[in-house]
PDB file of N, CA and C in Angstrom:
ATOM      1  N   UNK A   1     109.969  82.503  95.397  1.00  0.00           N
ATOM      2  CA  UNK A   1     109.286  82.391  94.113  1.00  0.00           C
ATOM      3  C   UNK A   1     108.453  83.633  93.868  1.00  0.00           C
ATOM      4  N   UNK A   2     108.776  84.166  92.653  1.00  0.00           N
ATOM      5  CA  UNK A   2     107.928  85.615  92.141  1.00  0.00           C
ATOM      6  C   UNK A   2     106.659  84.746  91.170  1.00  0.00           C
ATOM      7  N   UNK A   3     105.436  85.635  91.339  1.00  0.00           N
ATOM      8  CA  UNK A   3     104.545  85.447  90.167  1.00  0.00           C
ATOM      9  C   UNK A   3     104.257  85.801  88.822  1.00  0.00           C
ATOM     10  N   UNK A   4     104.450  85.478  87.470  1.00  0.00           N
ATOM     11  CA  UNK A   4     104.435  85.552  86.743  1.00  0.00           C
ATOM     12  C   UNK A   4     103.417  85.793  85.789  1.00  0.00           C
ATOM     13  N   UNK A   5     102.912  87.079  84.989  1.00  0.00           N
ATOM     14  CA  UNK A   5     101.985  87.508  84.585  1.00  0.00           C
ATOM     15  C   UNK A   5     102.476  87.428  83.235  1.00  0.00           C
ATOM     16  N   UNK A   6     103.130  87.665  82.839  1.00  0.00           N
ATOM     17  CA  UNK A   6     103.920  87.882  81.335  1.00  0.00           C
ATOM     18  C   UNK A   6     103.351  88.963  80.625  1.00  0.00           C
ATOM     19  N   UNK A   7     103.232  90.295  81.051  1.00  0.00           N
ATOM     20  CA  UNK A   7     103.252  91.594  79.768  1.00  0.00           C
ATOM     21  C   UNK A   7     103.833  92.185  80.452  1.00  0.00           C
ATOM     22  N   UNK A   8     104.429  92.897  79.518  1.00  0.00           N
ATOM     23  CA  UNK A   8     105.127  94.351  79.838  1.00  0.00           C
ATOM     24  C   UNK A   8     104.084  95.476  79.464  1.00  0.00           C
ATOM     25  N   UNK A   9     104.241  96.392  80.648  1.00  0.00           N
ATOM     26  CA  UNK A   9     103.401  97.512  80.873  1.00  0.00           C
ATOM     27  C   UNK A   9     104.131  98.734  81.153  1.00  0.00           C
ATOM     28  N   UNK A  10     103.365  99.852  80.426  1.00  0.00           N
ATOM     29  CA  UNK A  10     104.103 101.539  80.829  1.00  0.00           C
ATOM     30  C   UNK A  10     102.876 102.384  81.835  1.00  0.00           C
ATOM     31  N   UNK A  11     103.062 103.077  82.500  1.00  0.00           N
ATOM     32  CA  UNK A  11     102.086 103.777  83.164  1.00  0.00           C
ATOM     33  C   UNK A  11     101.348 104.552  82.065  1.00  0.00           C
ATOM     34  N   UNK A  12     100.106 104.816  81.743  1.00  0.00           N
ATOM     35  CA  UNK A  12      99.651 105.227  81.208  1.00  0.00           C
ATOM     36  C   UNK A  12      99.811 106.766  80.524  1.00  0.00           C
ATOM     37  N   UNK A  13      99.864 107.649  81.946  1.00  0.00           N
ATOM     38  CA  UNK A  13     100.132 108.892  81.581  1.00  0.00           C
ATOM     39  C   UNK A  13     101.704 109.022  80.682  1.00  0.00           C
ATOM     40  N   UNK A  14     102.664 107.948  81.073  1.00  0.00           N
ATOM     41  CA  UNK A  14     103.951 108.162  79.892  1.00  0.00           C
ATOM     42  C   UNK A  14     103.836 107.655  78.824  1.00  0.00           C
ATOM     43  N   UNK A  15     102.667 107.125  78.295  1.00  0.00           N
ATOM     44  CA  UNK A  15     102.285 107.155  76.508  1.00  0.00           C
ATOM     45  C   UNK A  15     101.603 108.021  76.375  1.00  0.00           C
ATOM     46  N   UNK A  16     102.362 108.289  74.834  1.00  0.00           N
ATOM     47  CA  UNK A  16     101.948 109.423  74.381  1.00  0.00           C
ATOM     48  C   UNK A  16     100.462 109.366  74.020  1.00  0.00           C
ATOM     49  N   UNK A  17      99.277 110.189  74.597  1.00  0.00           N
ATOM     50  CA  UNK A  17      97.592 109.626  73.938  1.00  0.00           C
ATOM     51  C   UNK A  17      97.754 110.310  72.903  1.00  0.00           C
ATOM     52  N   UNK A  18      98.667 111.155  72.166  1.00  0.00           N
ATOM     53  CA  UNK A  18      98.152 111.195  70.697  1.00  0.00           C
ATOM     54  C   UNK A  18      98.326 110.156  69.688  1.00  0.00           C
ATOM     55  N   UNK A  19      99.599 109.498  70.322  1.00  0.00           N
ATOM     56  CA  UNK A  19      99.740 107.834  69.342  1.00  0.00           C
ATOM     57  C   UNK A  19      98.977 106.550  69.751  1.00  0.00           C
ATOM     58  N   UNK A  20      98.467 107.007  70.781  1.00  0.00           N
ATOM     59  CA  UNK A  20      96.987 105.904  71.298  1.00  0.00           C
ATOM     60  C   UNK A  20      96.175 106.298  69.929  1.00  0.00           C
ATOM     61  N   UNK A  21      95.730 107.687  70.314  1.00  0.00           N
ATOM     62  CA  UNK A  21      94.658 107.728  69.520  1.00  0.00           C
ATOM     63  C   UNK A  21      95.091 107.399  67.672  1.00  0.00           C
ATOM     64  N   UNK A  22      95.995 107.915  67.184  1.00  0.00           N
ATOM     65  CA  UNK A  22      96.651 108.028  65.822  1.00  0.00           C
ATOM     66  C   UNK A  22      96.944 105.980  65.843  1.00  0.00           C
ATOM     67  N   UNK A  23      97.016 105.447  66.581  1.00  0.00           N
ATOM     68  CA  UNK A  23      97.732 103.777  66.464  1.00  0.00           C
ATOM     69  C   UNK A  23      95.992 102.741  66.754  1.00  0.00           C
ATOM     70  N   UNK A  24      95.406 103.542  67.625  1.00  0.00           N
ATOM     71  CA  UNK A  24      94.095 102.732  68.024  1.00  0.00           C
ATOM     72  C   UNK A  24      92.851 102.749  67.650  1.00  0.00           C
ATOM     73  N   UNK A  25      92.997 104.664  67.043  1.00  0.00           N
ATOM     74  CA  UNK A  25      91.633 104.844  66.820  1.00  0.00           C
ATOM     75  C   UNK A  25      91.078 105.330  68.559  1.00  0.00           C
ATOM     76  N   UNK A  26      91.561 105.218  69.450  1.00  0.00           N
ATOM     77  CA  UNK A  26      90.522 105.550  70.314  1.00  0.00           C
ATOM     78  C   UNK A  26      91.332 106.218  71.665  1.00  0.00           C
ATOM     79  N   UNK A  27      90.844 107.396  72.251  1.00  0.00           N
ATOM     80  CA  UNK A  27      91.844 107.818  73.525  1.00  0.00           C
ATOM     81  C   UNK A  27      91.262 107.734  74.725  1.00  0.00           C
ATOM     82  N   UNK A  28      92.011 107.204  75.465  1.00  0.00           N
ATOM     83  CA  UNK A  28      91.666 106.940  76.850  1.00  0.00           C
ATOM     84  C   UNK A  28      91.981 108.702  78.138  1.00  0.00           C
ATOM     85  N   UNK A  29      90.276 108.496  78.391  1.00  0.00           N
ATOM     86  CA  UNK A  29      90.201 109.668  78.715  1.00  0.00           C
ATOM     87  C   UNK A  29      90.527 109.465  80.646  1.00  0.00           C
ATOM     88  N   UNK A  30      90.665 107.918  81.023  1.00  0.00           N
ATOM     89  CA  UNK A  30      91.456 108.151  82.602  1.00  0.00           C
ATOM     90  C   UNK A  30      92.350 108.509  82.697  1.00  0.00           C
ATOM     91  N   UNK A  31      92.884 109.091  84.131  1.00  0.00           N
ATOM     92  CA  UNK A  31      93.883 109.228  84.434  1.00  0.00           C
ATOM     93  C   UNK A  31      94.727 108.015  85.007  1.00  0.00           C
ATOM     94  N   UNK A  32      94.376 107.052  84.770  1.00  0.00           N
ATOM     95  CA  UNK A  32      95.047 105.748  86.083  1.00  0.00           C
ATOM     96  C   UNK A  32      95.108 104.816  84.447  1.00  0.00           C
ATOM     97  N   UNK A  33      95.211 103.723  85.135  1.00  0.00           N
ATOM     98  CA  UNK A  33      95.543 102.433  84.310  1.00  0.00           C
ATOM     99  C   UNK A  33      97.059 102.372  83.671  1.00  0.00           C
ATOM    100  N   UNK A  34      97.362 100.559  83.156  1.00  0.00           N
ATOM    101  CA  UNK A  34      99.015 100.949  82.981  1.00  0.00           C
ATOM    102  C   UNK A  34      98.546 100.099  81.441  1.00  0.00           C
ATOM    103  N   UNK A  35      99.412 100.932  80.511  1.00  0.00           N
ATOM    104  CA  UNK A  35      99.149 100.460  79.077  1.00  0.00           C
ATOM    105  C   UNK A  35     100.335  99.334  78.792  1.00  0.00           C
ATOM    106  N   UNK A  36      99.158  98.137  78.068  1.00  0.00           N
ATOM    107  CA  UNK A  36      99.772  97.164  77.879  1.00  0.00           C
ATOM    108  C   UNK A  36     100.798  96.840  76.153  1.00  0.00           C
ATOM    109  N   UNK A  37     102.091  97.184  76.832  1.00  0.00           N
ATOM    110  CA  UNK A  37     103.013  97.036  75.813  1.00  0.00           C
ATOM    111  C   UNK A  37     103.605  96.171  74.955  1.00  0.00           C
ATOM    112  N   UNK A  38     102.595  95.061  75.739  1.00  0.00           N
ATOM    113  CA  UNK A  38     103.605  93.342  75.265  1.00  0.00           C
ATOM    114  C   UNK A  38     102.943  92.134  75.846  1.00  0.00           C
ATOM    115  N   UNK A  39     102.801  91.366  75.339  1.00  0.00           N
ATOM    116  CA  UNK A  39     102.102  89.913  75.911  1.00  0.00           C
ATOM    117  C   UNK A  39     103.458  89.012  75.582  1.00  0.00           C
ATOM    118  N   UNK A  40     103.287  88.254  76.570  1.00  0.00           N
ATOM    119  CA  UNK A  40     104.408  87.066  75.574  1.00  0.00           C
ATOM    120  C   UNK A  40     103.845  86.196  75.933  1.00  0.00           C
ATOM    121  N   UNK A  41     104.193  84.929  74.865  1.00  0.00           N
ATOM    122  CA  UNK A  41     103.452  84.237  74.105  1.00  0.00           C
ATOM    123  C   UNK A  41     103.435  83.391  75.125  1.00  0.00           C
ATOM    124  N   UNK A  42     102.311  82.570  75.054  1.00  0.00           N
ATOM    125  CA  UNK A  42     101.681  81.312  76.098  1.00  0.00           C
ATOM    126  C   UNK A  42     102.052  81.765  77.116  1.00  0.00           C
ATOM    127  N   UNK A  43     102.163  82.728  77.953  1.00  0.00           N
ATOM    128  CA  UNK A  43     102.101  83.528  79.176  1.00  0.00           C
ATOM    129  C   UNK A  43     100.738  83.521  79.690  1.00  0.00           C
ATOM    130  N   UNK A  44     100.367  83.752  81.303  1.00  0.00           N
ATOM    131  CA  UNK A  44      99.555  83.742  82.023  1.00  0.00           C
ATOM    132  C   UNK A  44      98.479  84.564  80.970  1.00  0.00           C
ATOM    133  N   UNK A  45      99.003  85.967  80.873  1.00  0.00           N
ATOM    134  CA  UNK A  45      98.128  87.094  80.298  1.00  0.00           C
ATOM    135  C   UNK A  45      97.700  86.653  79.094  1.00  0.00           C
ATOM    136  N   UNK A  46      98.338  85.876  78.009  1.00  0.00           N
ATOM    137  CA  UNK A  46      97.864  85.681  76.808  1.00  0.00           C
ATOM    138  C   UNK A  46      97.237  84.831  76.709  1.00  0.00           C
ATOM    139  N   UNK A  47      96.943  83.876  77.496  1.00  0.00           N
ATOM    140  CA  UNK A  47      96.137  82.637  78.170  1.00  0.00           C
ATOM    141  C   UNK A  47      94.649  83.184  78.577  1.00  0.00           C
ATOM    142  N   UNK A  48      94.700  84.253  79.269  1.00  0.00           N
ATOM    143  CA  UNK A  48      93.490  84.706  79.544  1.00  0.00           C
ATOM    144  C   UNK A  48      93.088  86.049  78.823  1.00  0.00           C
ATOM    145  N   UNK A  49      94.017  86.178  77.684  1.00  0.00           N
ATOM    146  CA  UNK A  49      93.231  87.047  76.967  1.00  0.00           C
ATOM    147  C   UNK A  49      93.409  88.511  76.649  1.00  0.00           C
ATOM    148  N   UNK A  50      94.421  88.786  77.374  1.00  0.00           N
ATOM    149  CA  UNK A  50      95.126  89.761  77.377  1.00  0.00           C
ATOM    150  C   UNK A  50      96.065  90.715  75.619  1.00  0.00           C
ATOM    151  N   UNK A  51      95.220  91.555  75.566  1.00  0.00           N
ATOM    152  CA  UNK A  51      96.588  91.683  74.079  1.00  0.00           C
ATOM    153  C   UNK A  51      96.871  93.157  74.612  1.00  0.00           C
ATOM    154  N   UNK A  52      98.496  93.046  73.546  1.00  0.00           N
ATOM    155  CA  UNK A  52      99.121  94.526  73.422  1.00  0.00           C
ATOM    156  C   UNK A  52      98.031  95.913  72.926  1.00  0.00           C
ATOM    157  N   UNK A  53      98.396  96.939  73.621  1.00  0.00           N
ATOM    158  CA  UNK A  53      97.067  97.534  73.688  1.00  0.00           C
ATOM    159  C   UNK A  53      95.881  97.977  74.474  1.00  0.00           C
ATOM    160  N   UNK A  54      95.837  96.853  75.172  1.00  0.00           N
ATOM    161  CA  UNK A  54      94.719  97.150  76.219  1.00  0.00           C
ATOM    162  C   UNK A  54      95.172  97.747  77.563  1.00  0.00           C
ATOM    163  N   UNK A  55      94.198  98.441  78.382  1.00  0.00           N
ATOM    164  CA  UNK A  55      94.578  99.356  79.177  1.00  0.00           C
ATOM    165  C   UNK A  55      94.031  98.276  80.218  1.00  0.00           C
ATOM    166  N   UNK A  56      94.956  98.405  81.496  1.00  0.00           N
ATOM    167  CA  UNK A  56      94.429  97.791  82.683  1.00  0.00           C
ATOM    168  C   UNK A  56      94.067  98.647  83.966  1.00  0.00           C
ATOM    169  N   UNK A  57      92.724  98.473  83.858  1.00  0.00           N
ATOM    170  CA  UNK A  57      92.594 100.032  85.156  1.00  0.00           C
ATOM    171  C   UNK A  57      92.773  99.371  86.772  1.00  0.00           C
ATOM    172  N   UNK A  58      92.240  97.597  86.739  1.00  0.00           N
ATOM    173  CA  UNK A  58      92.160  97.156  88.702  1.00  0.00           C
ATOM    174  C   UNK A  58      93.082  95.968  88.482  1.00  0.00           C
ATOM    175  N   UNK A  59      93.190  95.487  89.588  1.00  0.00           N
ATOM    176  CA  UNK A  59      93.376  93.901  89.807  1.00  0.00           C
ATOM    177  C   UNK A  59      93.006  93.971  90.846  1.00  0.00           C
ATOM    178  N   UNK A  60      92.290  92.708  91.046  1.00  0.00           N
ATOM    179  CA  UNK A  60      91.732  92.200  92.103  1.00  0.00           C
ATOM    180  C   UNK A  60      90.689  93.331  93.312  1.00  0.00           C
ATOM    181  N   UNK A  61      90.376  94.254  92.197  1.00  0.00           N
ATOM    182  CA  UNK A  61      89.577  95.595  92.896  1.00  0.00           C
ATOM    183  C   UNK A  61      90.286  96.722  92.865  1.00  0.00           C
ATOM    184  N   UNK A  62      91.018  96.522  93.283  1.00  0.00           N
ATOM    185  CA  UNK A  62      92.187  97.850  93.815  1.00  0.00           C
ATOM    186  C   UNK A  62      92.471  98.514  91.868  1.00  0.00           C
ATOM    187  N   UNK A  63      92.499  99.797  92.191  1.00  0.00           N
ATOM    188  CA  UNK A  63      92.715 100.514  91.245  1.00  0.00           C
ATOM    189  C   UNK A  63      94.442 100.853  90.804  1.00  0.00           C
ATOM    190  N   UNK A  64      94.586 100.478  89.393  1.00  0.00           N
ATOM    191  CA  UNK A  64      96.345 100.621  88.692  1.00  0.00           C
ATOM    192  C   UNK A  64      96.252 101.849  88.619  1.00  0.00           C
ATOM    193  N   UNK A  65      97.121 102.654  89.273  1.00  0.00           N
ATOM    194  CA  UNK A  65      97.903 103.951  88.810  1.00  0.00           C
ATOM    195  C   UNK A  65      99.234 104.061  88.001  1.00  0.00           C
ATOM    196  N   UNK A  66      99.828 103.072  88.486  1.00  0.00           N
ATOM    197  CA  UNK A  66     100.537 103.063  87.460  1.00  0.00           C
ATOM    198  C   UNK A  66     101.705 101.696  87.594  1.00  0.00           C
ATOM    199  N   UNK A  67     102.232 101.599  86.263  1.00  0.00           N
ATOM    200  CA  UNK A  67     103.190 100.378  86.329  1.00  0.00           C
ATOM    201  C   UNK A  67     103.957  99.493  87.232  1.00  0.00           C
ATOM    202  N   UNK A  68     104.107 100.214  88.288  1.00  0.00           N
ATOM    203  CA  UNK A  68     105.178  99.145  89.388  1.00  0.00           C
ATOM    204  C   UNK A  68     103.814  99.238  90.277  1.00  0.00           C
ATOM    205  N   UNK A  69     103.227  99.684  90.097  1.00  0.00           N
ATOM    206  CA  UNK A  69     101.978  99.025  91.510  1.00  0.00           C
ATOM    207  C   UNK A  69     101.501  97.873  90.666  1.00  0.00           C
ATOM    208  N   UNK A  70     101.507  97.327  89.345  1.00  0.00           N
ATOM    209  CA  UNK A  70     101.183  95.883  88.768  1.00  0.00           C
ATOM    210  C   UNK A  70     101.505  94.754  90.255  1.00  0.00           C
ATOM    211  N   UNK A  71     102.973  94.981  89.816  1.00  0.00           N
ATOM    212  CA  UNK A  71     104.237  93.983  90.715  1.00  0.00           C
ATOM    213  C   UNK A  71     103.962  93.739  91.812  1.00  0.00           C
ATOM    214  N   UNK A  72     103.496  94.925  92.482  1.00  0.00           N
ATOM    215  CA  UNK A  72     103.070  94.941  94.118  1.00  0.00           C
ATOM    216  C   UNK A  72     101.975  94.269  94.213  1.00  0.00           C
ATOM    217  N   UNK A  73     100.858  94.348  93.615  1.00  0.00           N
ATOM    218  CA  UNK A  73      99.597  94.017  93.819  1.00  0.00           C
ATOM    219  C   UNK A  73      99.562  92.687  93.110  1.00  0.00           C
ATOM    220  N   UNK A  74     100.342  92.502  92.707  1.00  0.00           N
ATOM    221  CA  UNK A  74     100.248  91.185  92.467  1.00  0.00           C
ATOM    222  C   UNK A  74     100.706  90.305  93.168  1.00  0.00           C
ATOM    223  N   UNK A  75     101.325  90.419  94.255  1.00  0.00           N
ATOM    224  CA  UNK A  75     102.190  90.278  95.523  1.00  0.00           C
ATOM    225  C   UNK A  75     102.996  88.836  95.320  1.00  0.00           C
ATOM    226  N   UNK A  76     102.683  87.618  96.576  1.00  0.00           N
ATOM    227  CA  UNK A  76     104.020  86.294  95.908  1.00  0.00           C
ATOM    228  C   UNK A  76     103.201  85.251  95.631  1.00  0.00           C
ATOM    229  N   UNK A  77     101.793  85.277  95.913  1.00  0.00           N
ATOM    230  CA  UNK A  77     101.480  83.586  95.917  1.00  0.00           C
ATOM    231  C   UNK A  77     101.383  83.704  94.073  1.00  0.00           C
ATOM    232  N   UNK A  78     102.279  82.526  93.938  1.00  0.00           N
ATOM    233  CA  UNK A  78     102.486  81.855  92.952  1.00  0.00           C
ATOM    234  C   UNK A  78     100.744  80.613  92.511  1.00  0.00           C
ATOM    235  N   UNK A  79     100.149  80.195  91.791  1.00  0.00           N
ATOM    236  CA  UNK A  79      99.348  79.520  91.785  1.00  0.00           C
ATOM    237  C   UNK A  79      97.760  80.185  91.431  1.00  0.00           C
ATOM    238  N   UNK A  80      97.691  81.015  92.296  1.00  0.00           N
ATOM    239  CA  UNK A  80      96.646  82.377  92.706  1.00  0.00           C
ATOM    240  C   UNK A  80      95.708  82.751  91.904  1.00  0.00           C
ATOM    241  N   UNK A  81      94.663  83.092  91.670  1.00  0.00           N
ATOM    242  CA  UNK A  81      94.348  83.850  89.887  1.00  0.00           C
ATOM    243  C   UNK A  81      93.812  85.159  90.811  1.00  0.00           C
ATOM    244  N   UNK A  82      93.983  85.781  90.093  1.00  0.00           N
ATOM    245  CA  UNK A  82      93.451  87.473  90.286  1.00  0.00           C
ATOM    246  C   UNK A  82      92.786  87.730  88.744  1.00  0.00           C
ATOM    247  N   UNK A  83      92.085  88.873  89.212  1.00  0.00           N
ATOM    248  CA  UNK A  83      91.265  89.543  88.501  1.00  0.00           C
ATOM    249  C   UNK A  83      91.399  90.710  88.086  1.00  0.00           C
ATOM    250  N   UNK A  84      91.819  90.634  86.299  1.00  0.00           N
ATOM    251  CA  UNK A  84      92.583  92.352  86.054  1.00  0.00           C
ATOM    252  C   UNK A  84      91.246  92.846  85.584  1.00  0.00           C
ATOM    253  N   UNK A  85      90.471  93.521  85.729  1.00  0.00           N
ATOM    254  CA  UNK A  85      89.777  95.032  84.956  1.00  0.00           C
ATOM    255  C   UNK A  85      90.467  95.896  83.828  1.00  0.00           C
ATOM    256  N   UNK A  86      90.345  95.359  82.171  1.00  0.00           N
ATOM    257  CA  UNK A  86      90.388  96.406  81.810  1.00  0.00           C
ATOM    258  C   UNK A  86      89.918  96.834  80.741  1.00  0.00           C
ATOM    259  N   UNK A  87      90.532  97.715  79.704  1.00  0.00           N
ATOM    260  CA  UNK A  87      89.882  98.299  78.251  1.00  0.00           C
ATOM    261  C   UNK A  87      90.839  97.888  77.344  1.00  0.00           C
ATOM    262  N   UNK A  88      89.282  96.967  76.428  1.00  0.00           N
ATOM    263  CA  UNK A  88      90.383  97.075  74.908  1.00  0.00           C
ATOM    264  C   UNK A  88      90.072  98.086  74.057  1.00  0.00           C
ATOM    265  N   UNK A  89      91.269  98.990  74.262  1.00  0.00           N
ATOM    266  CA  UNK A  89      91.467  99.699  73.113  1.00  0.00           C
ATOM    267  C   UNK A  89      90.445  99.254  71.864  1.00  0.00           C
ATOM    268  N   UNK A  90      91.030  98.299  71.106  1.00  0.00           N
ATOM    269  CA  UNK A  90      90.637  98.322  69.460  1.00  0.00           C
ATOM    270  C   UNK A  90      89.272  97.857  69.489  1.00  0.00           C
ATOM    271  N   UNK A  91      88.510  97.845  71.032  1.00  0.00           N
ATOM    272  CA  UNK A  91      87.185  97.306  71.143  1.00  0.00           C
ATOM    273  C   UNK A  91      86.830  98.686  71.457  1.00  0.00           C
ATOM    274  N   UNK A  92      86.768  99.967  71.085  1.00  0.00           N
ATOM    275  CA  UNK A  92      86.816 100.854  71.419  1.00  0.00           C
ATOM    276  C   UNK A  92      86.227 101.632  72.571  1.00  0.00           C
ATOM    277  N   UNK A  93      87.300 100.731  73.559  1.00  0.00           N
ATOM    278  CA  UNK A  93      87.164 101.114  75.463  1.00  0.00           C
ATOM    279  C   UNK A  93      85.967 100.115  75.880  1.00  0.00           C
ATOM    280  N   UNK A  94      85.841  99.047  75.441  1.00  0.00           N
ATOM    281  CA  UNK A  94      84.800  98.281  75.985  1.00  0.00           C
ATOM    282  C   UNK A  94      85.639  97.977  77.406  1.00  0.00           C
ATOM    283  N   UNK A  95      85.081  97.505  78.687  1.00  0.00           N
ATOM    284  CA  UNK A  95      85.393  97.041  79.552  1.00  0.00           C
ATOM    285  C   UNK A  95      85.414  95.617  79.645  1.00  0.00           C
ATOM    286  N   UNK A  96      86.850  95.038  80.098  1.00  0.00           N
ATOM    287  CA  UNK A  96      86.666  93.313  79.681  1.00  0.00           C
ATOM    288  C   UNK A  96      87.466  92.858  81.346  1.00  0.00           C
ATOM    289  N   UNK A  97      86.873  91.807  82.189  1.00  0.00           N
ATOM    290  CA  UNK A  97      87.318  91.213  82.899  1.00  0.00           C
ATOM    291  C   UNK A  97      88.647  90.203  82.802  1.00  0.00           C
ATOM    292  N   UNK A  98      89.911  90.042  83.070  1.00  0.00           N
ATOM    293  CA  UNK A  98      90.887  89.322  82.268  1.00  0.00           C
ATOM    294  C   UNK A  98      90.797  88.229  83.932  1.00  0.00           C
ATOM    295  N   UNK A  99      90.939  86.931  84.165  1.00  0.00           N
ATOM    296  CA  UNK A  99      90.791  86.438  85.114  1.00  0.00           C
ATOM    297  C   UNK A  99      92.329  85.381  84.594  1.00  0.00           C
ATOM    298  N   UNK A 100      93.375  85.760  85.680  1.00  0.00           N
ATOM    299  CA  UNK A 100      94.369  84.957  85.285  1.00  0.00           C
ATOM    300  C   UNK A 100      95.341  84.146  86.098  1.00  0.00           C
ATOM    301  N   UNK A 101      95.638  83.076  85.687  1.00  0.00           N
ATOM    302  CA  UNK A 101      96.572  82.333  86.662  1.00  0.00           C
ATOM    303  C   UNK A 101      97.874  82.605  86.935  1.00  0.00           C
ATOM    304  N   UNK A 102      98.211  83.136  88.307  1.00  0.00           N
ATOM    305  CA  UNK A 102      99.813  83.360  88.404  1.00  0.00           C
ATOM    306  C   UNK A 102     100.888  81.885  88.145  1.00  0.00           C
ATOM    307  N   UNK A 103     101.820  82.006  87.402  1.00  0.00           N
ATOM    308  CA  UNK A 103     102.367  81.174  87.609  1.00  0.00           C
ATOM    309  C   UNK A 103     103.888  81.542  88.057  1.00  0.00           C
ATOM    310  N   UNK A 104     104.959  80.321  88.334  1.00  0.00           N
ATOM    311  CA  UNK A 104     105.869  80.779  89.119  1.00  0.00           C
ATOM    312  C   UNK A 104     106.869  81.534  87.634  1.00  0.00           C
ATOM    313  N   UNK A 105     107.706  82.770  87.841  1.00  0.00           N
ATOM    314  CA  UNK A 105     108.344  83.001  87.332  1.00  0.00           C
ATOM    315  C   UNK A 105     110.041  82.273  86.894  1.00  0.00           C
ATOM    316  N   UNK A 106     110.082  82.520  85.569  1.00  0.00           N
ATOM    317  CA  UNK A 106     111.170  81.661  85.455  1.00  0.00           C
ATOM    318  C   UNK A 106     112.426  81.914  86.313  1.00  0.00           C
ATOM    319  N   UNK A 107     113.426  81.796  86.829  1.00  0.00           N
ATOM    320  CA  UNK A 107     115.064  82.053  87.247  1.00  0.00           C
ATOM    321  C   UNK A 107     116.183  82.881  86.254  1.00  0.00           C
ATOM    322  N   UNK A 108     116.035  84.198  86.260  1.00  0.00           N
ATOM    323  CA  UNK A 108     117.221  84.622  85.177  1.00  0.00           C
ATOM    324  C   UNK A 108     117.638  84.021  84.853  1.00  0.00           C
ATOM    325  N   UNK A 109     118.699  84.247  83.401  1.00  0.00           N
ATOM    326  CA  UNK A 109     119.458  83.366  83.074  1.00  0.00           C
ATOM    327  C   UNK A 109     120.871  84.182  83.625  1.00  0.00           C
ATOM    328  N   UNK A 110     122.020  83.430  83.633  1.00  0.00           N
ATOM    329  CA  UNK A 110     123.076  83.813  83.930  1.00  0.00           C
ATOM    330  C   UNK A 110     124.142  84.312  82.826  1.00  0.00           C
TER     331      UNK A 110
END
Protein backbone atom coordinates (compact mmCIF):
# COMPACT_ATOMS: atom_id res chain seq x y z
CA UNK A 1 0.00 0.00 0.00
CA UNK A 2 1.38 3.57 -1.23
CA UNK A 3 0.25 6.85 0.59
CA UNK A 4 -1.79 9.15 -0.92
CA UNK A 5 -1.44 12.94 -0.84
CA UNK A 6 -3.31 13.98 -3.98
CA UNK A 7 -1.35 17.08 -5.77
CA UNK A 8 0.70 17.12 -8.40
CA UNK A 9 3.93 18.97 -7.95
CA UNK A 10 6.99 20.39 -10.26
CA UNK A 11 10.33 21.17 -8.60
CA UNK A 12 10.41 24.60 -8.22
CA UNK A 13 13.47 25.72 -10.01
CA UNK A 14 11.57 24.09 -13.44
CA UNK A 15 8.80 26.83 -13.23
CA UNK A 16 9.26 29.42 -14.91
CA UNK A 17 9.45 32.51 -11.81
CA UNK A 18 8.61 34.94 -14.39
CA UNK A 19 5.04 33.29 -14.79
CA UNK A 20 4.95 32.88 -10.92
CA UNK A 21 5.42 36.29 -10.70
CA UNK A 22 3.21 37.54 -14.05
CA UNK A 23 0.23 34.53 -12.77
CA UNK A 24 0.64 35.32 -8.77
CA UNK A 25 1.71 38.58 -8.31
CA UNK A 26 4.51 37.37 -6.17
CA UNK A 27 8.19 35.53 -6.73
CA UNK A 28 9.59 33.12 -4.71
CA UNK A 29 12.98 34.08 -3.90
CA UNK A 30 14.14 30.13 -2.47
CA UNK A 31 15.95 27.94 -3.99
CA UNK A 32 14.18 24.59 -2.65
CA UNK A 33 10.46 23.91 -2.40
CA UNK A 34 8.23 21.92 -5.07
CA UNK A 35 5.41 24.10 -6.73
CA UNK A 36 2.05 22.98 -6.33
CA UNK A 37 0.43 22.22 -9.73
CA UNK A 38 -2.83 20.52 -8.84
CA UNK A 39 -4.99 19.49 -5.89
CA UNK A 40 -7.58 16.98 -6.61
CA UNK A 41 -10.63 17.22 -5.31
CA UNK A 42 -11.54 15.73 -1.76
CA UNK A 43 -7.92 14.51 -1.65
CA UNK A 44 -5.80 14.38 1.53
CA UNK A 45 -4.17 17.89 0.41
CA UNK A 46 -7.42 19.64 -0.35
CA UNK A 47 -8.82 18.46 2.93
CA UNK A 48 -6.17 20.17 4.72
CA UNK A 49 -5.93 23.04 2.74
CA UNK A 50 -3.70 22.83 0.27
CA UNK A 51 -4.36 24.89 -3.19
CA UNK A 52 -2.74 25.03 -6.69
CA UNK A 53 -0.08 27.50 -6.28
CA UNK A 54 1.36 27.18 -3.13
CA UNK A 55 4.93 26.38 -2.64
CA UNK A 56 5.91 23.53 -0.26
CA UNK A 57 9.33 24.11 1.32
CA UNK A 58 9.33 20.81 4.51
CA UNK A 59 7.40 17.87 5.47
CA UNK A 60 7.62 16.66 8.53
CA UNK A 61 10.91 19.04 9.10
CA UNK A 62 13.06 17.85 6.50
CA UNK A 63 13.49 20.37 3.77
CA UNK A 64 11.73 19.79 -0.26
CA UNK A 65 14.28 20.26 -2.86
CA UNK A 66 12.56 19.07 -5.14
CA UNK A 67 9.58 16.93 -6.56
CA UNK A 68 10.39 13.18 -6.19
CA UNK A 69 11.84 13.76 -2.68
CA UNK A 70 7.74 14.58 -1.94
CA UNK A 71 7.26 10.57 -2.62
CA UNK A 72 10.21 9.57 -0.59
CA UNK A 73 9.55 11.50 2.39
CA UNK A 74 6.46 10.67 2.49
CA UNK A 75 7.52 7.10 2.75
CA UNK A 76 4.53 3.91 3.23
CA UNK A 77 2.61 4.25 6.38
CA UNK A 78 -0.66 4.73 5.01
CA UNK A 79 -2.99 6.37 7.94
CA UNK A 80 0.00 8.76 9.22
CA UNK A 81 -0.45 12.65 9.10
CA UNK A 82 2.69 14.60 8.41
CA UNK A 83 3.34 18.04 8.41
CA UNK A 84 3.91 20.06 5.06
CA UNK A 85 5.51 23.72 5.59
CA UNK A 86 4.57 25.97 3.10
CA UNK A 87 3.86 29.41 1.06
CA UNK A 88 0.79 30.68 -0.31
CA UNK A 89 1.64 32.34 -3.11
CA UNK A 90 -1.65 34.56 -3.52
CA UNK A 91 -1.15 35.17 0.38
CA UNK A 92 1.81 36.84 -0.75
CA UNK A 93 4.51 34.16 0.70
CA UNK A 94 2.79 34.01 4.00
CA UNK A 95 4.01 30.81 5.69
CA UNK A 96 1.10 28.24 6.37
CA UNK A 97 1.43 24.83 8.23
CA UNK A 98 -0.69 22.15 5.98
CA UNK A 99 -1.16 19.09 8.59
CA UNK A 100 -2.45 16.08 6.52
CA UNK A 101 -3.79 12.64 6.56
CA UNK A 102 -2.14 9.98 4.38
CA UNK A 103 -4.52 7.90 2.98
CA UNK A 104 -4.13 4.58 1.10
CA UNK A 105 -3.69 5.19 -2.60
CA UNK A 106 -6.10 4.02 -5.07
CA UNK A 107 -4.95 0.63 -7.46
CA UNK A 108 -4.39 1.77 -11.20
CA UNK A 109 -6.84 1.15 -13.35
CA UNK A 110 -6.22 -1.44 -15.97
Amino acid sequence: LRPYLGVKVVTLRDVDRLELERSYGFRMHSKGGVFVAGVGPSSPAAKAGLQEGDVLLEIDGSPLLEAAQLHLLLGDEVGREVVLRGVRIQGRGKAAPFTVKLVTAAAPKA
